[in-house]
PDB file of N, CA and C in Angstrom:
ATOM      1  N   UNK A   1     170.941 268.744  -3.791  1.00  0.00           N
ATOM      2  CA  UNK A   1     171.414 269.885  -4.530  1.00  0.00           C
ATOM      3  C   UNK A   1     171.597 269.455  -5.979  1.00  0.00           C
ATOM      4  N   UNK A   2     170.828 269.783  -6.782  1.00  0.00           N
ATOM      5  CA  UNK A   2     170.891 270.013  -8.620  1.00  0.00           C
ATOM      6  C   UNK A   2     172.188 269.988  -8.807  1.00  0.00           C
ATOM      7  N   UNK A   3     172.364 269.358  -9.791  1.00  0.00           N
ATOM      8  CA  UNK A   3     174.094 269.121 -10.017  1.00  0.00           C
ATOM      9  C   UNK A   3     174.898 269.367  -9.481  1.00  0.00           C
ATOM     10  N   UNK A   4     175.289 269.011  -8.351  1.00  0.00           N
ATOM     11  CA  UNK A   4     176.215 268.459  -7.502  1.00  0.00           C
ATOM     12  C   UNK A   4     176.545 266.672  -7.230  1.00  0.00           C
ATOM     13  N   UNK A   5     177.664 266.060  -6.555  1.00  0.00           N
ATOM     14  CA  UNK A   5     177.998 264.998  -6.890  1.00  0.00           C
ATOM     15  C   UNK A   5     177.578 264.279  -5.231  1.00  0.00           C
ATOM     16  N   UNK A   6     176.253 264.420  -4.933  1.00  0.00           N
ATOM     17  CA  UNK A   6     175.851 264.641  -3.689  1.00  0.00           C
ATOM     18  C   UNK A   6     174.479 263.464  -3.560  1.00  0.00           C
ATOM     19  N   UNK A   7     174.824 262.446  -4.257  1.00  0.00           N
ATOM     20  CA  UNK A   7     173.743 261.444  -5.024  1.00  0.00           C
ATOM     21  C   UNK A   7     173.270 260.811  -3.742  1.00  0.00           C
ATOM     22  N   UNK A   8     174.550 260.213  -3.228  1.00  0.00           N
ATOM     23  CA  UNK A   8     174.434 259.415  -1.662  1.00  0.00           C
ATOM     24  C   UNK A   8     173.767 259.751  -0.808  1.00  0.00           C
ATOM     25  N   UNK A   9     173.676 260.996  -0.807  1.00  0.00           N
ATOM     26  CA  UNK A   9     173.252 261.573   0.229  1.00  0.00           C
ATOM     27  C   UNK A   9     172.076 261.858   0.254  1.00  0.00           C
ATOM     28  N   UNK A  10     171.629 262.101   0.020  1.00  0.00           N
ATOM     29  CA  UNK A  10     169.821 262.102  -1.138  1.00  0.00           C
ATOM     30  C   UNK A  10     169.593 260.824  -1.016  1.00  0.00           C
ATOM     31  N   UNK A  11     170.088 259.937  -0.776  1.00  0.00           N
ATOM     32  CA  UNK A  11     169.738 258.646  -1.030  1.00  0.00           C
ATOM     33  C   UNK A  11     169.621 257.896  -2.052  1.00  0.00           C
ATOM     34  N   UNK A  12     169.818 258.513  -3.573  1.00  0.00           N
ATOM     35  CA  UNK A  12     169.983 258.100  -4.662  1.00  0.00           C
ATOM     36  C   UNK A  12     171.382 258.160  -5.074  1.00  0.00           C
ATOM     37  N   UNK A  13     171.927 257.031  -5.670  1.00  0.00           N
ATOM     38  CA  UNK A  13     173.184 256.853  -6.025  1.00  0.00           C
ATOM     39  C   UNK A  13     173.307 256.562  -7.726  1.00  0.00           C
ATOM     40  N   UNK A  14     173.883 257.830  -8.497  1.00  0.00           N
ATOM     41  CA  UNK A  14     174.099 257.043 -10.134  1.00  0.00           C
ATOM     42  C   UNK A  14     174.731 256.194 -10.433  1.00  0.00           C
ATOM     43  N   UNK A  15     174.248 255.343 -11.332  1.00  0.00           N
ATOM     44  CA  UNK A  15     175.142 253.927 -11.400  1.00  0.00           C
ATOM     45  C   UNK A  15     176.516 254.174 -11.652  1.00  0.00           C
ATOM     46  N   UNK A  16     177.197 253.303 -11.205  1.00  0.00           N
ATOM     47  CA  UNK A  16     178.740 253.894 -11.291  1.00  0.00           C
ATOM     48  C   UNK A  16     179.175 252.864 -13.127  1.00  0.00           C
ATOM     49  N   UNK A  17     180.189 253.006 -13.298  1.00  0.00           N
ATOM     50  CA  UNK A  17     180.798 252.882 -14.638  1.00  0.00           C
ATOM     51  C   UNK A  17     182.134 252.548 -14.114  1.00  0.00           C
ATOM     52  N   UNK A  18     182.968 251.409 -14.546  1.00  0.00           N
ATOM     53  CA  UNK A  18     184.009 251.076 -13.722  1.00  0.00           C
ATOM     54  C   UNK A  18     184.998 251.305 -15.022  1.00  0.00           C
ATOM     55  N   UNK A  19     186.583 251.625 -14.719  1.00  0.00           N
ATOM     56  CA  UNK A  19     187.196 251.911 -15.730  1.00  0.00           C
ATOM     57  C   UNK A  19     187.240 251.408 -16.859  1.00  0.00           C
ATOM     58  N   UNK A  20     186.965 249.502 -16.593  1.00  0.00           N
ATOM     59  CA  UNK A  20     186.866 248.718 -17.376  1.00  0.00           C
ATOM     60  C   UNK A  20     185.963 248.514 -18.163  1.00  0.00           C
ATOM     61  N   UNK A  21     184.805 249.147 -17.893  1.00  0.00           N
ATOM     62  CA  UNK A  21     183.610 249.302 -18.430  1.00  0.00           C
ATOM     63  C   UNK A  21     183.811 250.564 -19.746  1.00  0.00           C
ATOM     64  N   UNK A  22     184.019 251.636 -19.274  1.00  0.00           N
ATOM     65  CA  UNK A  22     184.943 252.852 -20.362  1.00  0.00           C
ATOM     66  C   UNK A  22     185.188 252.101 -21.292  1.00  0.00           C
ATOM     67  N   UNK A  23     186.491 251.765 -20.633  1.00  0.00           N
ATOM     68  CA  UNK A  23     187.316 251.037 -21.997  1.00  0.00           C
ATOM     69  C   UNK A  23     186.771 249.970 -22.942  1.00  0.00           C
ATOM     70  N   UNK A  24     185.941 249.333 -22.014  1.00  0.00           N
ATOM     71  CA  UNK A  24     185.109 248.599 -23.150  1.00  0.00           C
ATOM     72  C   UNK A  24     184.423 249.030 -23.833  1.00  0.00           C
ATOM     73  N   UNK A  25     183.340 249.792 -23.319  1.00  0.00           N
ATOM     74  CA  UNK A  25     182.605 250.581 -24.294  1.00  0.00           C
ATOM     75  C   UNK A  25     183.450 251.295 -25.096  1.00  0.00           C
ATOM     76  N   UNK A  26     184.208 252.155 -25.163  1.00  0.00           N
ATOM     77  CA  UNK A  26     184.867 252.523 -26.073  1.00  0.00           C
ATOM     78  C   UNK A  26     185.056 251.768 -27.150  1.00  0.00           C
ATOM     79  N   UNK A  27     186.319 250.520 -26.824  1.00  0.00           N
ATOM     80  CA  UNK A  27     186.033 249.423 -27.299  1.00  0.00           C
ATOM     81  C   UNK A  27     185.195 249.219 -28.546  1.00  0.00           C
ATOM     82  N   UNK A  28     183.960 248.816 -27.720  1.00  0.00           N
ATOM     83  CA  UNK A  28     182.762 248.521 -28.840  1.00  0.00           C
ATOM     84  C   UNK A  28     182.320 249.857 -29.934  1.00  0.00           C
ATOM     85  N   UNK A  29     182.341 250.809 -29.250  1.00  0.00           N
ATOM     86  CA  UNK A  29     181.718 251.874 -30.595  1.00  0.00           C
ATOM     87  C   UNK A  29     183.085 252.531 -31.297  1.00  0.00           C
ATOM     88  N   UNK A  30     184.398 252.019 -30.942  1.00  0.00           N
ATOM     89  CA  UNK A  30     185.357 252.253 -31.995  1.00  0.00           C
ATOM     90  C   UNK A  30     185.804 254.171 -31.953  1.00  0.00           C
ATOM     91  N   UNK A  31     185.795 254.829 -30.085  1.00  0.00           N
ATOM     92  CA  UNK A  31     186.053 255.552 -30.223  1.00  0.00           C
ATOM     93  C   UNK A  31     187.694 255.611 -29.222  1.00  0.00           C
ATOM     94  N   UNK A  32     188.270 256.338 -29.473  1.00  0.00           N
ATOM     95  CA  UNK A  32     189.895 256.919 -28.513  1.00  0.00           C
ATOM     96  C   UNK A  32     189.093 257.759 -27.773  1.00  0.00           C
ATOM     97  N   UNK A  33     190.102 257.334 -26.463  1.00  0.00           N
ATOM     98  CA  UNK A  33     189.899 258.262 -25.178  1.00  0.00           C
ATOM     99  C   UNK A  33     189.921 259.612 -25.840  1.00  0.00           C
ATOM    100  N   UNK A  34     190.484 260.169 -26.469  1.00  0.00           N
ATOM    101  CA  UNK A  34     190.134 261.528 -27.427  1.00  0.00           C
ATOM    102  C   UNK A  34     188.691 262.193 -27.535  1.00  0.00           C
ATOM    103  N   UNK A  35     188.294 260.777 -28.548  1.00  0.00           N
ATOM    104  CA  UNK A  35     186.984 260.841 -28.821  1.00  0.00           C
ATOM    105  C   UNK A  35     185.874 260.959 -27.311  1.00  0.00           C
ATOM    106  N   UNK A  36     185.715 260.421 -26.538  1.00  0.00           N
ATOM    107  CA  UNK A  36     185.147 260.111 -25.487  1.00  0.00           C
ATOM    108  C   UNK A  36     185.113 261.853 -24.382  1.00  0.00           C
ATOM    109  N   UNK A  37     186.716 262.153 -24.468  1.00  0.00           N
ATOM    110  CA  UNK A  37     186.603 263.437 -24.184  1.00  0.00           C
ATOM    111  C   UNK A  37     186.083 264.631 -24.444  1.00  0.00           C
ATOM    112  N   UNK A  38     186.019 264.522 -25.723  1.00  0.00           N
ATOM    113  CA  UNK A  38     185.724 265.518 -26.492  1.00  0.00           C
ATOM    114  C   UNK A  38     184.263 265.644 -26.558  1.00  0.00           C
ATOM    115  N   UNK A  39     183.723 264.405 -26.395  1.00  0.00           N
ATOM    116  CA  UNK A  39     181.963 263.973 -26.348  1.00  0.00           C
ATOM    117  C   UNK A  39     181.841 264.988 -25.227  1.00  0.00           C
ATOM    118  N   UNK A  40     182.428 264.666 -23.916  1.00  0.00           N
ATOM    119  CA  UNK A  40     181.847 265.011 -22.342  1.00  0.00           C
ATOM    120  C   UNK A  40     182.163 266.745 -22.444  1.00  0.00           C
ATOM    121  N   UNK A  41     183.611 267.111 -23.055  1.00  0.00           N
ATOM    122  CA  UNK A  41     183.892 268.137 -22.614  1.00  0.00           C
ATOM    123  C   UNK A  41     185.100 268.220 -21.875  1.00  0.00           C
ATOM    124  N   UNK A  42     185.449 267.277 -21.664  1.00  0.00           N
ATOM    125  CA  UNK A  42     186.700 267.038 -20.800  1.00  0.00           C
ATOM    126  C   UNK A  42     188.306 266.696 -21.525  1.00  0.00           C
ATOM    127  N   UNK A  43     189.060 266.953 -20.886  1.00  0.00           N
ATOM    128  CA  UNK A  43     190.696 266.436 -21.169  1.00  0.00           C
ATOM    129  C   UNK A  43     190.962 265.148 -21.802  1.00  0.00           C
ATOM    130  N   UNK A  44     191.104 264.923 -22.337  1.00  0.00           N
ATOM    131  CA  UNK A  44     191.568 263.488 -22.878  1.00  0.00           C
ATOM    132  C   UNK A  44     192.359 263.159 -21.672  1.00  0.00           C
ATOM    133  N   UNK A  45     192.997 263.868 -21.012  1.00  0.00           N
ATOM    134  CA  UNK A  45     194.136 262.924 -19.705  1.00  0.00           C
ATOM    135  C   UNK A  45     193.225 262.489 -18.589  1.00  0.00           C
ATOM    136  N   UNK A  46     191.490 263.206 -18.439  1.00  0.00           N
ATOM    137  CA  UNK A  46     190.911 262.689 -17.630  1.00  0.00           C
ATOM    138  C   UNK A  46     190.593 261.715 -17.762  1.00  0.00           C
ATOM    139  N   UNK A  47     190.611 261.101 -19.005  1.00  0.00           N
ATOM    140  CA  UNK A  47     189.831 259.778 -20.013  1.00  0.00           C
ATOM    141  C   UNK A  47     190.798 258.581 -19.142  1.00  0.00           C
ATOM    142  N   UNK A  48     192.246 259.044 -19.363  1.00  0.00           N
ATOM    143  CA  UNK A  48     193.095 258.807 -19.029  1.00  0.00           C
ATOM    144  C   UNK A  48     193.325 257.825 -17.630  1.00  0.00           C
ATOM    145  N   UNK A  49     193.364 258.744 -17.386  1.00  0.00           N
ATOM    146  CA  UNK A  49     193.940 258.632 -15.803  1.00  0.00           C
ATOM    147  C   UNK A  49     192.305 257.820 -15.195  1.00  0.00           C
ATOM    148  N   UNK A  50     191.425 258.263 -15.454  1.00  0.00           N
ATOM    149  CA  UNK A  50     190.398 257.518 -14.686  1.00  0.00           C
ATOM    150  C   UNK A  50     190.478 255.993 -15.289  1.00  0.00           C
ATOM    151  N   UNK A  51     190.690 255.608 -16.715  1.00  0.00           N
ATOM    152  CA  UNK A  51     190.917 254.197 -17.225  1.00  0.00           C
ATOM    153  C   UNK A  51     191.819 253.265 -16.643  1.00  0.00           C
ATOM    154  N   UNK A  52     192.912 254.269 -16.577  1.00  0.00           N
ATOM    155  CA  UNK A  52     194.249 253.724 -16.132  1.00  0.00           C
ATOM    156  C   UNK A  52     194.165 253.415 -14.583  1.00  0.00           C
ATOM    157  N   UNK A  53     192.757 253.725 -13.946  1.00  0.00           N
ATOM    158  CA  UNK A  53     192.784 253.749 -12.213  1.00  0.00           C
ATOM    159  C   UNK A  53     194.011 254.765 -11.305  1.00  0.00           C
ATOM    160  N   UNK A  54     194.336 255.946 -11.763  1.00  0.00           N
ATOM    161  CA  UNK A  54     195.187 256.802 -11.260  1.00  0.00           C
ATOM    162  C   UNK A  54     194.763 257.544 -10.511  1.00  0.00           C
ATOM    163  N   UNK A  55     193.180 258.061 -10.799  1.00  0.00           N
ATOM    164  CA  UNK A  55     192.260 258.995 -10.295  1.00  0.00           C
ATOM    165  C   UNK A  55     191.097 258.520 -10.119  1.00  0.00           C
ATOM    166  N   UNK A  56     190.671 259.524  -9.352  1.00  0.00           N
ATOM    167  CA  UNK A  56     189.307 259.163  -8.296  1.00  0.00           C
ATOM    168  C   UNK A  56     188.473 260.224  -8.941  1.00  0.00           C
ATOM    169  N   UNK A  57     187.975 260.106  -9.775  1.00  0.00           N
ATOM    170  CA  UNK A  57     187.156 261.671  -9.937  1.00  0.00           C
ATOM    171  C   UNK A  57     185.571 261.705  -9.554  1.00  0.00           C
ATOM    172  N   UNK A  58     185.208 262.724  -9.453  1.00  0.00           N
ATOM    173  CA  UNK A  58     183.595 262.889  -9.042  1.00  0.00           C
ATOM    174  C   UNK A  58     182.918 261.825  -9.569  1.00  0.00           C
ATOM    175  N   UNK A  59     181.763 261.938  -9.137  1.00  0.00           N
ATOM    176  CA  UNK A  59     180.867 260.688  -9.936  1.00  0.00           C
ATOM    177  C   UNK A  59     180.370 261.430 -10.674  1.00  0.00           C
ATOM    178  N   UNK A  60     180.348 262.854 -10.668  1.00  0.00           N
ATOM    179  CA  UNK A  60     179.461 263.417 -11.877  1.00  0.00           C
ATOM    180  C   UNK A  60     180.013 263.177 -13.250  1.00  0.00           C
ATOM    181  N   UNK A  61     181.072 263.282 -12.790  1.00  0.00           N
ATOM    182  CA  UNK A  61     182.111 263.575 -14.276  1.00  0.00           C
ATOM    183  C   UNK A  61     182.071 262.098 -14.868  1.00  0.00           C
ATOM    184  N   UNK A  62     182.375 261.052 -14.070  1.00  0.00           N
ATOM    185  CA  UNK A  62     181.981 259.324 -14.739  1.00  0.00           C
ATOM    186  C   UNK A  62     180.710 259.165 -14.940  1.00  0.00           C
ATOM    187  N   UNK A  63     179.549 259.978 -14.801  1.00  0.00           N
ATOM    188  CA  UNK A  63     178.191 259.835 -15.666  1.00  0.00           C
ATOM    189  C   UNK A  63     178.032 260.423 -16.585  1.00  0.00           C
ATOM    190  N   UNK A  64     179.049 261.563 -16.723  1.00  0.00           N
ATOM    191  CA  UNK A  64     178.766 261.959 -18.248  1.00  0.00           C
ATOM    192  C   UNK A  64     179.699 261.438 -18.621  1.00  0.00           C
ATOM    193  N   UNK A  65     180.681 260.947 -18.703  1.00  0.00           N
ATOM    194  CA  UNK A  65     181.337 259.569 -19.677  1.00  0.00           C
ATOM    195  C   UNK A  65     180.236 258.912 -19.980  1.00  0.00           C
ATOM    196  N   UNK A  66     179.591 257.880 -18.624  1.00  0.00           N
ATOM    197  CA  UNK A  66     178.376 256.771 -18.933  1.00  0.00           C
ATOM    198  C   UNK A  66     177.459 257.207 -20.064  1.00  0.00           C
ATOM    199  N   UNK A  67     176.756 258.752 -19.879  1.00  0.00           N
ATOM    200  CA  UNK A  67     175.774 259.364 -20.320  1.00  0.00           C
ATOM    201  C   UNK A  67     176.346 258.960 -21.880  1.00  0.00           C
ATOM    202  N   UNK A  68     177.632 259.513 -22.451  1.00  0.00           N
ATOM    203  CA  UNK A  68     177.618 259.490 -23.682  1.00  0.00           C
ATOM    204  C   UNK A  68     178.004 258.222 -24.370  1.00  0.00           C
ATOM    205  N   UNK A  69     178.623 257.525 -23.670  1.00  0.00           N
ATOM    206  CA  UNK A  69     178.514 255.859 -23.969  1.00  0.00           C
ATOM    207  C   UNK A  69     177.107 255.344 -24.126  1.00  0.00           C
ATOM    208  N   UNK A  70     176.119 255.733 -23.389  1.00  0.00           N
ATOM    209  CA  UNK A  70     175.054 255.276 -23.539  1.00  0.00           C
ATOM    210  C   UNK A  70     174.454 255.631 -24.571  1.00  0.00           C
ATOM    211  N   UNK A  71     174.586 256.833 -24.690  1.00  0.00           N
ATOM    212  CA  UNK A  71     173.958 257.813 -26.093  1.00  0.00           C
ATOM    213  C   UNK A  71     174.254 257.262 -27.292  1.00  0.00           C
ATOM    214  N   UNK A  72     175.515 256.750 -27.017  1.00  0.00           N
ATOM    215  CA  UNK A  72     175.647 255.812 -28.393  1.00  0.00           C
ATOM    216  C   UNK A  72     175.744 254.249 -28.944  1.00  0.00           C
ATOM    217  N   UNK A  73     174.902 253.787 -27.865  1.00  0.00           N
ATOM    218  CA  UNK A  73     174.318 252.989 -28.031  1.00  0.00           C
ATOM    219  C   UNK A  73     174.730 251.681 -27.181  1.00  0.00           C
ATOM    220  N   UNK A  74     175.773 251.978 -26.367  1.00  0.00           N
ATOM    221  CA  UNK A  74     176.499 251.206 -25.255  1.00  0.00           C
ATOM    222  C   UNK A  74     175.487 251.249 -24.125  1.00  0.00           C
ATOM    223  N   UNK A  75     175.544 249.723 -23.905  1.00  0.00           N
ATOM    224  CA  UNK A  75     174.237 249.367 -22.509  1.00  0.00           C
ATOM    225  C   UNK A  75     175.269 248.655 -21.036  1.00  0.00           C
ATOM    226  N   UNK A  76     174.837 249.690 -20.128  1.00  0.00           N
ATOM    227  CA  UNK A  76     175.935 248.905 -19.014  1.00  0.00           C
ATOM    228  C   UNK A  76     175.219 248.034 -17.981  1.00  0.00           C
ATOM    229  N   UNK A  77     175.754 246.852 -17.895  1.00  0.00           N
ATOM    230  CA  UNK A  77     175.084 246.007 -17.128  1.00  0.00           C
ATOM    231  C   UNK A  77     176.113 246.298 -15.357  1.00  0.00           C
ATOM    232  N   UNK A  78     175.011 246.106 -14.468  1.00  0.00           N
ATOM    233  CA  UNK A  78     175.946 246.386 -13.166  1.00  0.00           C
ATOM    234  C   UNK A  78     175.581 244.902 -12.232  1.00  0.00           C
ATOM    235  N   UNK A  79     174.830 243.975 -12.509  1.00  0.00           N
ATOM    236  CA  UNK A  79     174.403 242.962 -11.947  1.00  0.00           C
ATOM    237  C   UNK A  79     174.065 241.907 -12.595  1.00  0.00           C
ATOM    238  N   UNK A  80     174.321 240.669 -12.540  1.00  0.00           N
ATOM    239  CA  UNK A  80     175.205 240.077 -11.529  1.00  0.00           C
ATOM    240  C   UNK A  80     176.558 240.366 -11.250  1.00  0.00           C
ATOM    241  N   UNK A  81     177.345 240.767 -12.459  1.00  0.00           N
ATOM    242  CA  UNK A  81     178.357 241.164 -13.094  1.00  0.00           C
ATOM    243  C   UNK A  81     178.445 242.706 -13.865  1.00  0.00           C
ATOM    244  N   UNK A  82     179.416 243.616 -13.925  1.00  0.00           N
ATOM    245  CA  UNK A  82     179.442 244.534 -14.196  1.00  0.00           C
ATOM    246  C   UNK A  82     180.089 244.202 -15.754  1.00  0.00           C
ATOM    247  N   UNK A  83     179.298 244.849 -16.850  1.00  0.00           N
ATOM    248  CA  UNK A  83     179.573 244.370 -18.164  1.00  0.00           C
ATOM    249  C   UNK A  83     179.176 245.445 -19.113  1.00  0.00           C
ATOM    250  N   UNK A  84     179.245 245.383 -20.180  1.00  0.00           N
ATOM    251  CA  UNK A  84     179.080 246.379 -21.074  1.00  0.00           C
ATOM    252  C   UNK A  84     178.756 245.618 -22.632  1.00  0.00           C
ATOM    253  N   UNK A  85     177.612 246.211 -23.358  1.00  0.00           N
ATOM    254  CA  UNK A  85     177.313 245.641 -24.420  1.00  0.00           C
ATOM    255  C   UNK A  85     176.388 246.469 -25.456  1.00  0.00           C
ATOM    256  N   UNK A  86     176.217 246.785 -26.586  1.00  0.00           N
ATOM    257  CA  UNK A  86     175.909 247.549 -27.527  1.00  0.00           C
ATOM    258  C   UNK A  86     174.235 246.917 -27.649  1.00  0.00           C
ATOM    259  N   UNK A  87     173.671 247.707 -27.614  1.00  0.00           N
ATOM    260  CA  UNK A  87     171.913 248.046 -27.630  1.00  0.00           C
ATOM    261  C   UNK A  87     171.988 247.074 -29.075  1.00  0.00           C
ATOM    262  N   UNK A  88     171.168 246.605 -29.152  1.00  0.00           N
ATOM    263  CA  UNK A  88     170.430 245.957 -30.702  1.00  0.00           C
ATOM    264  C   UNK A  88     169.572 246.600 -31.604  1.00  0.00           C
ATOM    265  N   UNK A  89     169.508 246.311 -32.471  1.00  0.00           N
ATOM    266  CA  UNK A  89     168.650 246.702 -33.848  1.00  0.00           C
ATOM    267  C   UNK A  89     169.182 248.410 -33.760  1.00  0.00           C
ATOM    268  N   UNK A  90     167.984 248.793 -35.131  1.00  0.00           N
ATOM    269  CA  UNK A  90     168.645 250.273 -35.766  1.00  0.00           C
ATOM    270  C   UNK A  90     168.576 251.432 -34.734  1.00  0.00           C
ATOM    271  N   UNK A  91     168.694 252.344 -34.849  1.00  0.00           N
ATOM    272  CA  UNK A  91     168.292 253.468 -34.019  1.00  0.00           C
ATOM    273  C   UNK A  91     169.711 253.698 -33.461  1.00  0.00           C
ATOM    274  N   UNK A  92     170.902 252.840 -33.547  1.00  0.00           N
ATOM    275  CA  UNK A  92     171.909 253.162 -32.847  1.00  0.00           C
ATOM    276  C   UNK A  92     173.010 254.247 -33.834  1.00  0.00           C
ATOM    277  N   UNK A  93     172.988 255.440 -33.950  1.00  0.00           N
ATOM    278  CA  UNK A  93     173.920 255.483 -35.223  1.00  0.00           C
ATOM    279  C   UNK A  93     174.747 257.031 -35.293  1.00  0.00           C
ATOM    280  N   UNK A  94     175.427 256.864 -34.631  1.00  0.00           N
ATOM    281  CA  UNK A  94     176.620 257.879 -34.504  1.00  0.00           C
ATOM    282  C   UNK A  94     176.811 259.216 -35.429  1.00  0.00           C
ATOM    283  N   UNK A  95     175.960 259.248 -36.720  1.00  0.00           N
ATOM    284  CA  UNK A  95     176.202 259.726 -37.538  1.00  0.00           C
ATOM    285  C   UNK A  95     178.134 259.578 -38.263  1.00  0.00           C
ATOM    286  N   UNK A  96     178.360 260.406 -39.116  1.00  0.00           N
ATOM    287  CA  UNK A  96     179.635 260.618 -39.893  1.00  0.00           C
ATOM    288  C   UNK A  96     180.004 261.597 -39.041  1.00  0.00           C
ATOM    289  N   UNK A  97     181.434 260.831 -38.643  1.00  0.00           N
ATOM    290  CA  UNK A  97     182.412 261.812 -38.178  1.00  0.00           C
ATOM    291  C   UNK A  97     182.940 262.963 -38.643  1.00  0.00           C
ATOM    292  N   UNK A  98     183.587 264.485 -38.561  1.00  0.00           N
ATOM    293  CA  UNK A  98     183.705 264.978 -39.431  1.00  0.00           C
ATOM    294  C   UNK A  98     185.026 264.797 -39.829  1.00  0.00           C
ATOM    295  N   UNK A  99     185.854 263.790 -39.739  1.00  0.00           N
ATOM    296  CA  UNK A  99     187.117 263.492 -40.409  1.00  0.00           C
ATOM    297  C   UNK A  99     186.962 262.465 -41.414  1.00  0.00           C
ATOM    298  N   UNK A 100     185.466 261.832 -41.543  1.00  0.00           N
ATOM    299  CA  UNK A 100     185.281 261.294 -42.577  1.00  0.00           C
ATOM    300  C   UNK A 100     184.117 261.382 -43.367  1.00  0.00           C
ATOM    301  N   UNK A 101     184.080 263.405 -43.770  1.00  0.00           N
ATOM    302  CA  UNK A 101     183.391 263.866 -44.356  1.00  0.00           C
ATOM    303  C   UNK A 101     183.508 263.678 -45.909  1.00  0.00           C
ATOM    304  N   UNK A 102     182.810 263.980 -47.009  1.00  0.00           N
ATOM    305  CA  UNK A 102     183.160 263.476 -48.301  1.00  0.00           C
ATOM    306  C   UNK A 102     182.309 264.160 -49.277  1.00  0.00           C
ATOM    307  N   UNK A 103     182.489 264.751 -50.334  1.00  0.00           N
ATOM    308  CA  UNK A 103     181.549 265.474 -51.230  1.00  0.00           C
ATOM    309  C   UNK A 103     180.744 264.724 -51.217  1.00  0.00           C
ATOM    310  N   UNK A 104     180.971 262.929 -51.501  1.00  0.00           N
ATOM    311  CA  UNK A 104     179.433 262.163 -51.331  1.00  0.00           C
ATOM    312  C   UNK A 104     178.782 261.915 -50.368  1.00  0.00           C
ATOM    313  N   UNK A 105     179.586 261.842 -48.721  1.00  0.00           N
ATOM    314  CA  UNK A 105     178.582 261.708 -47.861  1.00  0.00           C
ATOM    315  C   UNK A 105     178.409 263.112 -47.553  1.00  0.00           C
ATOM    316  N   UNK A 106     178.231 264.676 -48.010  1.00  0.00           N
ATOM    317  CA  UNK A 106     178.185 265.453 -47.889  1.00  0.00           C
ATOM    318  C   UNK A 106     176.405 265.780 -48.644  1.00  0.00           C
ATOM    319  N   UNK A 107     175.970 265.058 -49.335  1.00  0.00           N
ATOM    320  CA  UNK A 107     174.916 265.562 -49.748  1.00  0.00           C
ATOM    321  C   UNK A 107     173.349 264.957 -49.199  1.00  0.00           C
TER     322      UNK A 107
END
């Protein structure tokens, strides 16, 4: 079933993303659970609580965390070791936030 959290069962499973992995990536591209929420669409307390290991949430909802960690340029390793590390060379680039918009980076 098309977006549903029903991967297993199908026999395909999305890579999972472990809390620690989040937080690292975060970490590395210098965003707050805020930020991260706001990417997916979600609560900042979901950011939350899934980091903190409080909650169990779908796997859909921890791939679009992954999804946008990845998008920005965060690479998750799941073997041998589960790890997290920022893609190399250019192409990685977040653009300007809009809280650090500026008549000069405005043009």
């Amino acid at each position: 079933m098309a977006g549903s959290d029903e991967g297993a069962q199908s026999g395909t499973q999305a890579p999972i993303m472990s809390p620690a992995q989040s937080r690292a990536a975060r970490g590395l591209l210098g965003w707050s659970q805020a930020d991260l929420a706001g990417k997916v669409g979600l609560d900042e307390h979901f950011v939350r609580d899934f980091e903190g290991g409080y909650s169990d949430p779908p796997s859909g909802q921890i791939e679009a965390l992954r999804s946008a960690l990845s998008a920005a340029g965060a690479v998750f390793t799941d073997a041998p070791t589960l790890g997290v590390h920022l893609a190399a060379g250019p192409g990685v680039d977040e653009g300007t936030r809009a809280d650090a918009l500026t008549t000069e980076n405005d043009r």
